[in-house]
N, C-alpha and C. Protein backbone atom coordinates (compact mmCIF):
# COMPACT_ATOMS: atom_id res chain seq x y z
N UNK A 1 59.12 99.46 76.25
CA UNK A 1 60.10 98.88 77.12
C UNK A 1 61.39 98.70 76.32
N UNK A 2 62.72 99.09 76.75
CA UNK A 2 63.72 99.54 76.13
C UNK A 2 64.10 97.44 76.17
N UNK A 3 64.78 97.19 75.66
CA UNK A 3 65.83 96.42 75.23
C UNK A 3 66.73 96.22 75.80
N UNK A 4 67.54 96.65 76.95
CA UNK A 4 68.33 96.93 78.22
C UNK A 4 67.62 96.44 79.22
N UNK A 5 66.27 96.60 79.59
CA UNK A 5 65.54 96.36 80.47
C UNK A 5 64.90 94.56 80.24
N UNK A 6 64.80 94.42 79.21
CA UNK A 6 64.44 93.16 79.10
C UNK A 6 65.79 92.11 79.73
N UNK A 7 66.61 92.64 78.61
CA UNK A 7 68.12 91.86 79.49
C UNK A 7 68.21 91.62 81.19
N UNK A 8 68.19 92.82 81.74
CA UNK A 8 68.57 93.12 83.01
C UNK A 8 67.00 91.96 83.50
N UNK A 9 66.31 91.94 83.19
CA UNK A 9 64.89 91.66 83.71
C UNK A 9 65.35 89.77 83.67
N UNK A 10 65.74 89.20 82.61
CA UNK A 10 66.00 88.15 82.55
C UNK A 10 67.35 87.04 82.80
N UNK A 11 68.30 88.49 83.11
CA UNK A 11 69.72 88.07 83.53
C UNK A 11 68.66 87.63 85.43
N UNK A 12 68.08 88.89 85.98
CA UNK A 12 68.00 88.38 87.22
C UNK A 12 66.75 87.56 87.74
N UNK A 13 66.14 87.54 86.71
CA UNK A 13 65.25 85.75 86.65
C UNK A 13 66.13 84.56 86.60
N UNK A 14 67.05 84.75 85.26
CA UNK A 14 68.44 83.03 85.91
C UNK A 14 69.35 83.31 86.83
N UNK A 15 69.10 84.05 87.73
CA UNK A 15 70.24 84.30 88.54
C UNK A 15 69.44 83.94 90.02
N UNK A 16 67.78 84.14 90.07
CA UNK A 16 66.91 83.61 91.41
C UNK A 16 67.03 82.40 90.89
N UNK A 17 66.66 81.94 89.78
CA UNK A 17 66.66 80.28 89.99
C UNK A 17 68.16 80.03 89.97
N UNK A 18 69.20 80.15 89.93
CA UNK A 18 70.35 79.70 89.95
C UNK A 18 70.68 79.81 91.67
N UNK A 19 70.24 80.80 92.53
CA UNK A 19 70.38 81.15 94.12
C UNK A 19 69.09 79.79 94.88
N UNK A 20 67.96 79.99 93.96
CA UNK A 20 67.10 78.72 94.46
C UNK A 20 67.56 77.43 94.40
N UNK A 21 68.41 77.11 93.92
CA UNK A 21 69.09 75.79 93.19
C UNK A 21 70.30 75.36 94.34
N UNK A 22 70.38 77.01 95.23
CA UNK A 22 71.87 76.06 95.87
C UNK A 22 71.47 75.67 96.91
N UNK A 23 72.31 74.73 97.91
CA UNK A 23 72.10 73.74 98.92
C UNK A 23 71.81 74.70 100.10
N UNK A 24 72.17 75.69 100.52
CA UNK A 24 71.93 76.48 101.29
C UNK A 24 71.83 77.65 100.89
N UNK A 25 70.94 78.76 102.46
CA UNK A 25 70.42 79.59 102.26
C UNK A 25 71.80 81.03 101.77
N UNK A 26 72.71 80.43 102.35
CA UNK A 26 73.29 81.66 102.69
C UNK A 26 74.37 80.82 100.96
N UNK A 27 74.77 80.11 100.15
CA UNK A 27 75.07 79.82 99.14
C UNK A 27 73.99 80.58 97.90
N UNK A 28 72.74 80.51 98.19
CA UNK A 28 71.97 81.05 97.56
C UNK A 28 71.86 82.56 97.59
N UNK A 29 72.24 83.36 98.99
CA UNK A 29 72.05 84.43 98.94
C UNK A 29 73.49 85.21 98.26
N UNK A 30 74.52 84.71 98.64
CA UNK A 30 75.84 84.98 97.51
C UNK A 30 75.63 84.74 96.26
N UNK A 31 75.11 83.74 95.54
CA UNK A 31 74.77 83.79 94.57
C UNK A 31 73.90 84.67 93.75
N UNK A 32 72.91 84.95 94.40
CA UNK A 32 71.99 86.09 93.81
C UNK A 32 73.00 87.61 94.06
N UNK A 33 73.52 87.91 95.34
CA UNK A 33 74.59 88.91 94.85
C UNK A 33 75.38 88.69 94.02
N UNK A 34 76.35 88.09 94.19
CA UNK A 34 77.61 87.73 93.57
C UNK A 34 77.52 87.75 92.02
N UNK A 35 76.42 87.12 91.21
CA UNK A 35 76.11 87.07 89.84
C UNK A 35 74.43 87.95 89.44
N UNK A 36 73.88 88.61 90.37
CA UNK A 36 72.77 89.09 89.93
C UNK A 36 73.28 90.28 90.41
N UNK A 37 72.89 90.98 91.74
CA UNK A 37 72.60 92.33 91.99
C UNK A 37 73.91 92.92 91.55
N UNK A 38 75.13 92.42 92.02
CA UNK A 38 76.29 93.32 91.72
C UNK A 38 76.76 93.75 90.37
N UNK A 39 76.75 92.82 89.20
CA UNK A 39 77.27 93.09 88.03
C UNK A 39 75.71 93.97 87.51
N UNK A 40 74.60 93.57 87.49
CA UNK A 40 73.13 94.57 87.05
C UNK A 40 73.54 95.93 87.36
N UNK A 41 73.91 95.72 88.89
CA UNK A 41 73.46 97.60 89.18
C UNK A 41 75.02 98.33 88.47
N UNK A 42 76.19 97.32 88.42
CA UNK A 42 77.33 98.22 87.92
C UNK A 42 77.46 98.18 86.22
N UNK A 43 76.69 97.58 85.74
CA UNK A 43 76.30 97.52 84.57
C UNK A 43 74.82 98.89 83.67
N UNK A 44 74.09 99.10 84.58
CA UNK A 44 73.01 99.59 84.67
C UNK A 44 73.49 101.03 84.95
N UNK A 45 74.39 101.09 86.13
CA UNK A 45 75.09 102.59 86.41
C UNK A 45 75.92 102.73 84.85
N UNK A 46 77.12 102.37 84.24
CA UNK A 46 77.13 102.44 83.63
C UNK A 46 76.71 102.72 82.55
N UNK A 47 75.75 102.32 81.98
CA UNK A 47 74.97 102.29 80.64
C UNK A 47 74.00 103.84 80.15
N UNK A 48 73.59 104.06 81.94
CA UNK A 48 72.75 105.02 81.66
C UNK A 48 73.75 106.52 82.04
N UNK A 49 74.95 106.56 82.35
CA UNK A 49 75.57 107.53 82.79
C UNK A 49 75.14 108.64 81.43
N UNK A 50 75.47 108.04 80.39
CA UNK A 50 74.85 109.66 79.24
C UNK A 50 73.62 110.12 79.68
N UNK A 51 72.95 109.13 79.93
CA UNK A 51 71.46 109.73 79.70
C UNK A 51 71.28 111.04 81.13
N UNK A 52 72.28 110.21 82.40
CA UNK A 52 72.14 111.51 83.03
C UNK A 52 72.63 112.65 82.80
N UNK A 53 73.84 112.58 82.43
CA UNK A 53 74.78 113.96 81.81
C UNK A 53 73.49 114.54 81.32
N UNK A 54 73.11 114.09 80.42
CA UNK A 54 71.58 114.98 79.42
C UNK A 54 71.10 115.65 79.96
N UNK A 55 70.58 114.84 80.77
CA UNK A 55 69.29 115.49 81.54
C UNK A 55 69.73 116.30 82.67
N UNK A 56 70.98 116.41 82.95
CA UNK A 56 71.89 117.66 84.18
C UNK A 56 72.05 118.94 83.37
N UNK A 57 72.60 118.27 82.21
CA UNK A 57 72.81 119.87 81.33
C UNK A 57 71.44 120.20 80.66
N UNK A 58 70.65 119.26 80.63
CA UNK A 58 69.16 120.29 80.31
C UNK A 58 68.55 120.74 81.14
N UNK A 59 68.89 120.23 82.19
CA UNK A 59 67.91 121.19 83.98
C UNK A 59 68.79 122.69 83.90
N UNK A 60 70.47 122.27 83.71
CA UNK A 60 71.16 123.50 83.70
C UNK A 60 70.73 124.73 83.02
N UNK A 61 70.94 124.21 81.46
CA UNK A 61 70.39 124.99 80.66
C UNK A 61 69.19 125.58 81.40
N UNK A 62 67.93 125.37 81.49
CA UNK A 62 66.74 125.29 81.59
C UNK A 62 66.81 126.32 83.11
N UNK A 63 67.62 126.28 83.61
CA UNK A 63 67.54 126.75 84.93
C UNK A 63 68.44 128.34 84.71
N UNK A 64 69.74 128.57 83.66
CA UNK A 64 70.06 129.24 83.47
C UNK A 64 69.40 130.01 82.63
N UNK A 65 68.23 129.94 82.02
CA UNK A 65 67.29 130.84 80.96
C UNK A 65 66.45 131.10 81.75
N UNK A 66 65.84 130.73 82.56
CA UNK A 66 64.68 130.92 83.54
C UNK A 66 65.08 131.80 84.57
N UNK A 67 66.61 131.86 85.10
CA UNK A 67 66.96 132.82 86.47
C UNK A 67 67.23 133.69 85.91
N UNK A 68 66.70 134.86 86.62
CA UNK A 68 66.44 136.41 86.31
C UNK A 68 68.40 137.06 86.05
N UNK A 69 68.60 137.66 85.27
CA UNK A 69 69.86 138.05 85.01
C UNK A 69 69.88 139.40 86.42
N UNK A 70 70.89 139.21 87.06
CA UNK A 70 70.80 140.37 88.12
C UNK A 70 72.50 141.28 87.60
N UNK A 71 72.29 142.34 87.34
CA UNK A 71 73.25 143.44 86.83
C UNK A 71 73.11 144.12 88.23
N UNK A 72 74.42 143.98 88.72
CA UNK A 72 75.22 145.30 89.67
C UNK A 72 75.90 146.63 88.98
N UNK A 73 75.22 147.48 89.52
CA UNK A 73 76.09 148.49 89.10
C UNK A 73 77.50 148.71 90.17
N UNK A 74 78.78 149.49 89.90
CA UNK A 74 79.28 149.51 90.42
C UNK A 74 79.18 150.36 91.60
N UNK A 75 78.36 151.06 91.86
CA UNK A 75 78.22 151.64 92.98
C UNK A 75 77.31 150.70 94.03
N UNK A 76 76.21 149.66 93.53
CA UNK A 76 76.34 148.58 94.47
C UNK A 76 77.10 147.58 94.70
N UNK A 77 78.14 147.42 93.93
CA UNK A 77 79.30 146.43 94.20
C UNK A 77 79.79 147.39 95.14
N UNK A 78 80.09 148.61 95.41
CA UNK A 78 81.00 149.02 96.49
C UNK A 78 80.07 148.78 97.58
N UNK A 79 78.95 149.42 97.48
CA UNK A 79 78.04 149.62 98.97
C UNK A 79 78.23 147.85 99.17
N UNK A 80 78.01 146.66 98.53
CA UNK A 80 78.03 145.78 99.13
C UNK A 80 79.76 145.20 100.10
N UNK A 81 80.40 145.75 99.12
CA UNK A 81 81.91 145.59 99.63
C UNK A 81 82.01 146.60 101.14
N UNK A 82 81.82 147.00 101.33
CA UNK A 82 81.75 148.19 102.23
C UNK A 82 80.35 147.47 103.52
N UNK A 83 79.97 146.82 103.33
CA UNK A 83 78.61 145.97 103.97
C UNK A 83 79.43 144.95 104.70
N UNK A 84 80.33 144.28 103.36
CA UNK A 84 81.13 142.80 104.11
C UNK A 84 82.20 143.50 104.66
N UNK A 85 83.05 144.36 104.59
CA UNK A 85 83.49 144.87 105.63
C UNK A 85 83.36 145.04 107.35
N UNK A 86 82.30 145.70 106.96
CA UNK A 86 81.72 145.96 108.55
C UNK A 86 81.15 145.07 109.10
N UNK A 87 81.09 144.10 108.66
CA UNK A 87 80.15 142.53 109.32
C UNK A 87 81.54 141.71 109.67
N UNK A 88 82.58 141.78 108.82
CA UNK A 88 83.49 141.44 109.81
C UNK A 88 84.09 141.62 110.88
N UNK A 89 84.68 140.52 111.95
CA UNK A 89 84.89 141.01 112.85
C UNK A 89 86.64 141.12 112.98
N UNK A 90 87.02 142.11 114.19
CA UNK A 90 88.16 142.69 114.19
C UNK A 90 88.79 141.36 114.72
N UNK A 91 90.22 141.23 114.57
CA UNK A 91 90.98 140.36 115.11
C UNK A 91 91.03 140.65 116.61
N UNK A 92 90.93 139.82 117.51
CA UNK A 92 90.95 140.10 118.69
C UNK A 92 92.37 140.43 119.80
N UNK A 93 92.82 141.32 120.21
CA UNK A 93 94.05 142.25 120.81
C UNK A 93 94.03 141.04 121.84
N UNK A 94 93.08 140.31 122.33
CA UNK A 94 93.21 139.84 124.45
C UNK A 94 93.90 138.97 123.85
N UNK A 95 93.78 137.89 122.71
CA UNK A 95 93.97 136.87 123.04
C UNK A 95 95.53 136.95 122.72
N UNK A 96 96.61 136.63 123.12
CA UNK A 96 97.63 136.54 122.72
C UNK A 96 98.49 134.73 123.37
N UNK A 97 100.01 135.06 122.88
CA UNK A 97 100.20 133.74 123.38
C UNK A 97 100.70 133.74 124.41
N UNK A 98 101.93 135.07 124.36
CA UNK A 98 102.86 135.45 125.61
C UNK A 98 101.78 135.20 127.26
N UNK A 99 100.34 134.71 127.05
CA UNK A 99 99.78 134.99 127.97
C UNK A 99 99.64 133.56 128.61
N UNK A 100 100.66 132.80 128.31
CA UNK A 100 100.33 131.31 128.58
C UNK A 100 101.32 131.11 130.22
N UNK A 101 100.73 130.06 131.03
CA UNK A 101 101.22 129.98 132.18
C UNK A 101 103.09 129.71 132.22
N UNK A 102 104.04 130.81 132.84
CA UNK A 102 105.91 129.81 132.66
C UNK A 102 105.57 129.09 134.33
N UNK A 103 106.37 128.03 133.58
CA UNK A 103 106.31 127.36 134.23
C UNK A 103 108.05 127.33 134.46
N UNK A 104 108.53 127.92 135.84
CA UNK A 104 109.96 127.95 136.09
C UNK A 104 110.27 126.66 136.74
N UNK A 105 111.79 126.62 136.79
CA UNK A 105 112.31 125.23 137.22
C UNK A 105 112.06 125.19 139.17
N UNK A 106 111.52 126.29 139.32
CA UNK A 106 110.82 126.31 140.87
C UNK A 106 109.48 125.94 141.16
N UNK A 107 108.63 125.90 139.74
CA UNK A 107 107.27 125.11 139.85
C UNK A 107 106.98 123.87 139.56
N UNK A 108 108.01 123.68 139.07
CA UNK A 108 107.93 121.74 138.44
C UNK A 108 107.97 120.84 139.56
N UNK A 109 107.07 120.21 139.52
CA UNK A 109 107.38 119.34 140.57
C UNK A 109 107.96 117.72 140.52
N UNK A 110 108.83 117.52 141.06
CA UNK A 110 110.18 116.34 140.75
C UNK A 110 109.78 115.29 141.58
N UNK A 111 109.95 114.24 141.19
CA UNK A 111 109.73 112.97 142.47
C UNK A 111 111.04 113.07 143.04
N UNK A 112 110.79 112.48 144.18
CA UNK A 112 112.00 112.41 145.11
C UNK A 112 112.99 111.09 144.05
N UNK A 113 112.70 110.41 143.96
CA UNK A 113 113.44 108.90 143.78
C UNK A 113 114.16 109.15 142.50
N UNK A 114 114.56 110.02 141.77
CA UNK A 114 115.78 110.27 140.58
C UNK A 114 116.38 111.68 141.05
N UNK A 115 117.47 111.66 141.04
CA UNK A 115 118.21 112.88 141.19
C UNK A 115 119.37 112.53 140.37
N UNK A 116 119.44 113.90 140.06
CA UNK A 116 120.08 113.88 138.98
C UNK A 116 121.51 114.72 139.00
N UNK A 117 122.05 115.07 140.45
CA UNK A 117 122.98 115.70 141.44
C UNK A 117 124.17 114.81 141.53
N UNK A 118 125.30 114.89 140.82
CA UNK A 118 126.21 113.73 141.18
C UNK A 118 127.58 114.85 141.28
């Protein structure tokens, strides 16, 4: 058992009896956040951040020696280029914008009660 863990283990043992101690429930339950869970877990994230780095770049490692090396020749780099080609699709000719409804000053329709005729 690491030495970190004992701490953390006994910071949040005086921190339940310090939440048991207050007059109310909801004084007690801030308290056990406020001085136990919040500073532990941002303390705890902290502390161990190397140890994950480690262990990311040793899965990496570990994962980059183990996956099969795949060599293209250049004549399957074209056939594949030539593949994504044809799976794309063409830009479409219908849709345009010029195709949107005009609306002339003979379709608008005006309320009677402003005119604007003087």
């Amino acid at each position: 058992m690491s030495i970190a863990l004992i701490v953390v283990i006994g910071w949040l043992y005086v921190t339940v009896l310090m939440a048991a101690a207050q007059p109310t429930v909801l004084a007690g339950l801030l308290t056990l956040i406020g001085y136990g869970l919040l500073p532990v877990s941002l303390l705890w994230y902290l502390f161990t951040t190397k140890g994950r780095r480690r262990k990311r770049e040793a899965r990496e490692q570990e994962e980059a020696r183990t996956a099969p090396q795949q060599v293209s020749t250049p004549v399957q780099r074209a056939e594949s280029d030539q593949d994504q080609k044809r799976d794309r699709k063409p830009a479409s000719q219908e849709q345009r914008f010029d195709e949107r409804p005009n609306f002339s000053s003979e379709d608008r329709s005006t309320s009677g009660d402003a005119s604007f005729d003087d």
